[in-house]
N, C-alpha and C. Protein backbone atom coordinates (compact mmCIF):
# COMPACT_ATOMS: atom_id res chain seq x y z
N UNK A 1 21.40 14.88 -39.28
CA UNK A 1 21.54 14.30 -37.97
C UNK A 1 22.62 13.22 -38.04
N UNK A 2 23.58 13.71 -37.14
CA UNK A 2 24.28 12.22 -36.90
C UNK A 2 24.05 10.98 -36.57
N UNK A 3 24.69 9.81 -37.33
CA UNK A 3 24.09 8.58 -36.98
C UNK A 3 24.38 8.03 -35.14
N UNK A 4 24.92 8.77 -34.29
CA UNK A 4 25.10 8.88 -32.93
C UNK A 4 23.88 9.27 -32.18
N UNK A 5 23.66 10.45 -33.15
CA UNK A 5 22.27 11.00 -32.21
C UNK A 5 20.95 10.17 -32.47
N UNK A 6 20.84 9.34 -33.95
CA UNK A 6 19.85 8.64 -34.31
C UNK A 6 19.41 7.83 -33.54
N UNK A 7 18.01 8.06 -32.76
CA UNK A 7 17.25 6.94 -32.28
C UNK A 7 16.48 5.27 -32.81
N UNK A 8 17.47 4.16 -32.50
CA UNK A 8 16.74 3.59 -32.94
C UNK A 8 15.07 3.11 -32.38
N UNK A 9 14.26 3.01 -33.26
CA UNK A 9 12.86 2.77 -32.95
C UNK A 9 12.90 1.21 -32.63
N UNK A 10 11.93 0.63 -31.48
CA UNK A 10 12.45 -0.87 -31.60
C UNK A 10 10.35 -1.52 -31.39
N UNK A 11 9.78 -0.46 -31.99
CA UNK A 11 8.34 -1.18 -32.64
C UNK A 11 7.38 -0.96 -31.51
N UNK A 12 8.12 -0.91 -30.27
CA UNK A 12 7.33 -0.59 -28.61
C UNK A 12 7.46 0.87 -28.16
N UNK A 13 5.70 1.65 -28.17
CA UNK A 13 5.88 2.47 -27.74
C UNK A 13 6.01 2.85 -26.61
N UNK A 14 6.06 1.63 -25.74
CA UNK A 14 6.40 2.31 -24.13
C UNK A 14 7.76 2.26 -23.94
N UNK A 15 8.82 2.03 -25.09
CA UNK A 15 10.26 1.89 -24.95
C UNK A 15 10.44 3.07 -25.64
N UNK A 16 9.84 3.34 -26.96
CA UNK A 16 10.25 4.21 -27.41
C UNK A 16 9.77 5.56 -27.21
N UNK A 17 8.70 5.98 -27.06
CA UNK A 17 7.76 7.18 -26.36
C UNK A 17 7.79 7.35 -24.99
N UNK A 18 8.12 6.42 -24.60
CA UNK A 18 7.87 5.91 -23.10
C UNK A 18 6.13 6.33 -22.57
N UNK A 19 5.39 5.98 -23.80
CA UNK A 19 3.74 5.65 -23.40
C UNK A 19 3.45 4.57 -22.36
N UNK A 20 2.26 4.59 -22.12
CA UNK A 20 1.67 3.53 -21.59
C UNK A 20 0.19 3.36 -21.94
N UNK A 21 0.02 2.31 -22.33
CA UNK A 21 -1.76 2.37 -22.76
C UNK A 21 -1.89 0.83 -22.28
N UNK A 22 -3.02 0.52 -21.56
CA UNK A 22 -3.80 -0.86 -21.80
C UNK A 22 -3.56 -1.86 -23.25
N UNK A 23 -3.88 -1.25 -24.34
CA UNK A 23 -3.64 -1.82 -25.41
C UNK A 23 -2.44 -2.72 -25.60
N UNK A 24 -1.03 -2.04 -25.18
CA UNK A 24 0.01 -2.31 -24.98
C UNK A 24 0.04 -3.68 -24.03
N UNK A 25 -0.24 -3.67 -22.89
CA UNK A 25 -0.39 -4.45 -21.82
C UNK A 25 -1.15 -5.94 -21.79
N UNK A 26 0.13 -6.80 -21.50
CA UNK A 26 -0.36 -8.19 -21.51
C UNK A 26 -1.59 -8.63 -20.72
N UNK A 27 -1.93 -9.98 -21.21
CA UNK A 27 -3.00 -10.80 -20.27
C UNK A 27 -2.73 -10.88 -18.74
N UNK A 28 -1.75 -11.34 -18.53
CA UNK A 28 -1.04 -11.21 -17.38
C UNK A 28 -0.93 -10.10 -16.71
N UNK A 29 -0.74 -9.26 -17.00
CA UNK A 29 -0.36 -7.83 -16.31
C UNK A 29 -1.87 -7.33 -15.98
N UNK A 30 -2.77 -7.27 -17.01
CA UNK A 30 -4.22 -7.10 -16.96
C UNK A 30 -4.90 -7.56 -15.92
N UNK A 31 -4.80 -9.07 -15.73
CA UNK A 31 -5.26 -9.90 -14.91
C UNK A 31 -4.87 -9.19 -13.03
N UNK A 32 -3.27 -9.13 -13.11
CA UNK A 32 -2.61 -9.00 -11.44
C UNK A 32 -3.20 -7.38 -11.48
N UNK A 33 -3.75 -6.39 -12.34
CA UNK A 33 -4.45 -5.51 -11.79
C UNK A 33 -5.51 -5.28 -11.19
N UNK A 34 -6.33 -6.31 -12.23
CA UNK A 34 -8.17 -6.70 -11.69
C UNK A 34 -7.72 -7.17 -10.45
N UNK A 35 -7.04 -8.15 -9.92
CA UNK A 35 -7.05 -8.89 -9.01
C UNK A 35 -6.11 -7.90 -7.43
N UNK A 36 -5.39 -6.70 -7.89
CA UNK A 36 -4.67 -5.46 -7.02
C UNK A 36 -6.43 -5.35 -6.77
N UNK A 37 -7.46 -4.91 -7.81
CA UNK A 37 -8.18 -3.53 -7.21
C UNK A 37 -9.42 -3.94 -6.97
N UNK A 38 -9.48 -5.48 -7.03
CA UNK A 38 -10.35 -6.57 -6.06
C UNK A 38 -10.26 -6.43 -4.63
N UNK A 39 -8.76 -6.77 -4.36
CA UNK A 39 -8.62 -6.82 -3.48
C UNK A 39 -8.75 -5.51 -2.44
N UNK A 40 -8.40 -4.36 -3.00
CA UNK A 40 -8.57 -2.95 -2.45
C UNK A 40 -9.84 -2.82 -1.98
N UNK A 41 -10.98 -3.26 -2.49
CA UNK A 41 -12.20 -3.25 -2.50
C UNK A 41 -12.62 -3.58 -0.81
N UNK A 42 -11.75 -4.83 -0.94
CA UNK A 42 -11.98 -5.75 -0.02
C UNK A 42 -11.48 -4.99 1.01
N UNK A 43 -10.27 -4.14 1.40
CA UNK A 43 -9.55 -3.52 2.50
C UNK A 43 -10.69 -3.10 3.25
N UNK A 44 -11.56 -2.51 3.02
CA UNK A 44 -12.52 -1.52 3.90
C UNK A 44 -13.09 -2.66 4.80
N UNK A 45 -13.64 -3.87 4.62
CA UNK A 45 -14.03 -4.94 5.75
C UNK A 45 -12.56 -4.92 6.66
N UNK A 46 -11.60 -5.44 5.63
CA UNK A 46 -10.41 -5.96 6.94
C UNK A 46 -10.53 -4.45 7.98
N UNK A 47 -10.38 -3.10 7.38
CA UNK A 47 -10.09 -2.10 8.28
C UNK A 47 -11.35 -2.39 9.07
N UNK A 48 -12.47 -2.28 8.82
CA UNK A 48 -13.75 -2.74 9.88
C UNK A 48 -13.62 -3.46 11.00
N UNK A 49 -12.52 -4.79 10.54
CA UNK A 49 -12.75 -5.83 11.39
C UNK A 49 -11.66 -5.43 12.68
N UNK A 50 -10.27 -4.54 11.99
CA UNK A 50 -8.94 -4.32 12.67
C UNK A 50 -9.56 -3.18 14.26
N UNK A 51 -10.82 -2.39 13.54
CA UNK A 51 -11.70 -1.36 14.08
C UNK A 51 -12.21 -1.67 15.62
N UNK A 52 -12.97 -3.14 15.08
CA UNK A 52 -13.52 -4.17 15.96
C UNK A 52 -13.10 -4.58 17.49
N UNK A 53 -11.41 -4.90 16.26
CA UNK A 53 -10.58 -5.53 17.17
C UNK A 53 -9.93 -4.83 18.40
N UNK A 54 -9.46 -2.97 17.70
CA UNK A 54 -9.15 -2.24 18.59
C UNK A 54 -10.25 -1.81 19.53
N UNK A 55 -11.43 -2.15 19.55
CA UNK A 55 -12.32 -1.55 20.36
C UNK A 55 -12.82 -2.73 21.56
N UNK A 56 -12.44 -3.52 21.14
CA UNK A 56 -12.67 -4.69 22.18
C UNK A 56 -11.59 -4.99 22.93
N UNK A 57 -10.34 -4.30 23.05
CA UNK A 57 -9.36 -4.28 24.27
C UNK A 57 -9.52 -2.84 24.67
N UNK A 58 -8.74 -3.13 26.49
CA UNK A 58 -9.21 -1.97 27.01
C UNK A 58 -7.45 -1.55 27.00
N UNK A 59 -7.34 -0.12 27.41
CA UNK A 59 -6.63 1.25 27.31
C UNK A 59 -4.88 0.07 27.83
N UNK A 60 -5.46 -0.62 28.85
CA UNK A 60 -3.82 -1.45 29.18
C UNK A 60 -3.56 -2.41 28.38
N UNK A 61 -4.70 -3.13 27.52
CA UNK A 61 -4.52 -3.62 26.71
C UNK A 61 -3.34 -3.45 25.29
N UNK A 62 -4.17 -2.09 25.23
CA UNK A 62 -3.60 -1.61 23.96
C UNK A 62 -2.19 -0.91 24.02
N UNK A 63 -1.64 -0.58 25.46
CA UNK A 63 -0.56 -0.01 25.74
C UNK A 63 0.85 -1.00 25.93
N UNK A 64 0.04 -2.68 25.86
CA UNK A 64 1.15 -3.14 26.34
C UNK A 64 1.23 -3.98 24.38
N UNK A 65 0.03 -3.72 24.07
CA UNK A 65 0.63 -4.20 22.42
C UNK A 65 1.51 -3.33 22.02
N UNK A 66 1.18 -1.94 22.19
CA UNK A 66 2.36 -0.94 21.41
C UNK A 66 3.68 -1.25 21.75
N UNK A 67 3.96 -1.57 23.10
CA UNK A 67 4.98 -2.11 23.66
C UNK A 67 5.37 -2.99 22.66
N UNK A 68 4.95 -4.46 22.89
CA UNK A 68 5.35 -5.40 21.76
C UNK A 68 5.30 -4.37 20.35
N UNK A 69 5.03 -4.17 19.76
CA UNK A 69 5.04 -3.43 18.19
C UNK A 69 6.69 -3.12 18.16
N UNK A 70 6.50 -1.76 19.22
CA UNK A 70 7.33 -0.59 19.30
C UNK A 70 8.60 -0.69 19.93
N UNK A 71 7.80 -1.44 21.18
CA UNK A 71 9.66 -1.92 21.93
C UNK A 71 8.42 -0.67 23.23
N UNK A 72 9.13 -0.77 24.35
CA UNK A 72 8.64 -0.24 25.52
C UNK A 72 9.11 1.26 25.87
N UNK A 73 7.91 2.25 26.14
CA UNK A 73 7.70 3.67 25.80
C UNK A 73 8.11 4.01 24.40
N UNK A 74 8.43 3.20 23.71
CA UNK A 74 8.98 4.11 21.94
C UNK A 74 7.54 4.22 21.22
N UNK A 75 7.67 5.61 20.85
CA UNK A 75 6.95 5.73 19.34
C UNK A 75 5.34 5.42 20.03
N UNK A 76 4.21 6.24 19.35
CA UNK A 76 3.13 6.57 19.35
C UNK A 76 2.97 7.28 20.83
N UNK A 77 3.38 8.38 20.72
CA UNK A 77 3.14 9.36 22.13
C UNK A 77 1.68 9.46 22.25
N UNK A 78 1.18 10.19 20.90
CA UNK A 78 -0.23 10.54 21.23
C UNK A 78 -0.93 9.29 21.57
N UNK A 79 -0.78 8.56 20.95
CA UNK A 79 -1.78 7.61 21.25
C UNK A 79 -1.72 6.83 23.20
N UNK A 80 -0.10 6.77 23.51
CA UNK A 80 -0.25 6.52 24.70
C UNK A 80 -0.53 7.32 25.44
N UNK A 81 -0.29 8.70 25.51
CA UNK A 81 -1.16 10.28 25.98
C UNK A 81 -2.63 9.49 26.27
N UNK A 82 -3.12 9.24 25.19
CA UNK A 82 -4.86 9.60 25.33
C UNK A 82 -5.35 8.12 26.02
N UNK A 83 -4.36 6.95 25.90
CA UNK A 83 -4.79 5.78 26.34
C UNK A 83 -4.23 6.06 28.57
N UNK A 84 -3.53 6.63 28.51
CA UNK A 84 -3.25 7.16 29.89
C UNK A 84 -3.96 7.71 30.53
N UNK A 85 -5.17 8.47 29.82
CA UNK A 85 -5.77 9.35 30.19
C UNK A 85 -7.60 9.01 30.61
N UNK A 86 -7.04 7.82 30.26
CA UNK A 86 -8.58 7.00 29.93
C UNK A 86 -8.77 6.15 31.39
C-alpha cells in the first residue's frame, strides 16, 4: 500500500470508523440529551394546553389568527374550508 493511500488512525473511533457509541460521548453531550428527551416528555401537556387553547376560540376567531400567521387568505385552505363552514 502506498503511503498516500495509508490511513492515518488518530485513537477516535468516531473519526476513524465513523462509530458512535455512548461510551465515546462526553458528560456534556450526555447531559443536553437527558435534558432533549425530558423535555419531549413534557411536549404532550404543552400540545394539551395549545388543544385547549384552539378550542376555546370560535371559527372567526381562528380565521382571523391564520390571517395574522399567514398574511390574509394565504395558506391553510382546508382548515379555512371547514372553519367557513361552521
Amino acid at each position: 500500500m502506498s503511503e498516500k493511500n495509508e490511513k492515518k488512525l488518530t485513537g477516535d473511533p468516531r473519526i476513524d470508523y465513523k462509530w458512535f457509541s455512548r461510551c465515546y460521548e462526553t458528560s456534556e453531550a450526555h447531559f443536553a440529551a437527558q435534558d432533549a428527551w425530558r423535555r419531549s416528555r413534557h411536549s404532550a401537556e404543552i400540545v394539551a394546553e395549545r388543544h385547549a387553547e384552539r378550542a376555546s376560540r370560535t371559527p372567526a376567531q381562528q380565521i382571523t389568527l391564520l390571517d395574522q400567521r399567514l398574511g390574509i387568505g394565504q395558506g391553510a385552505v382546508r382548515e379555512r374550508a371547514k372553519l367557513s363552514a361552521k
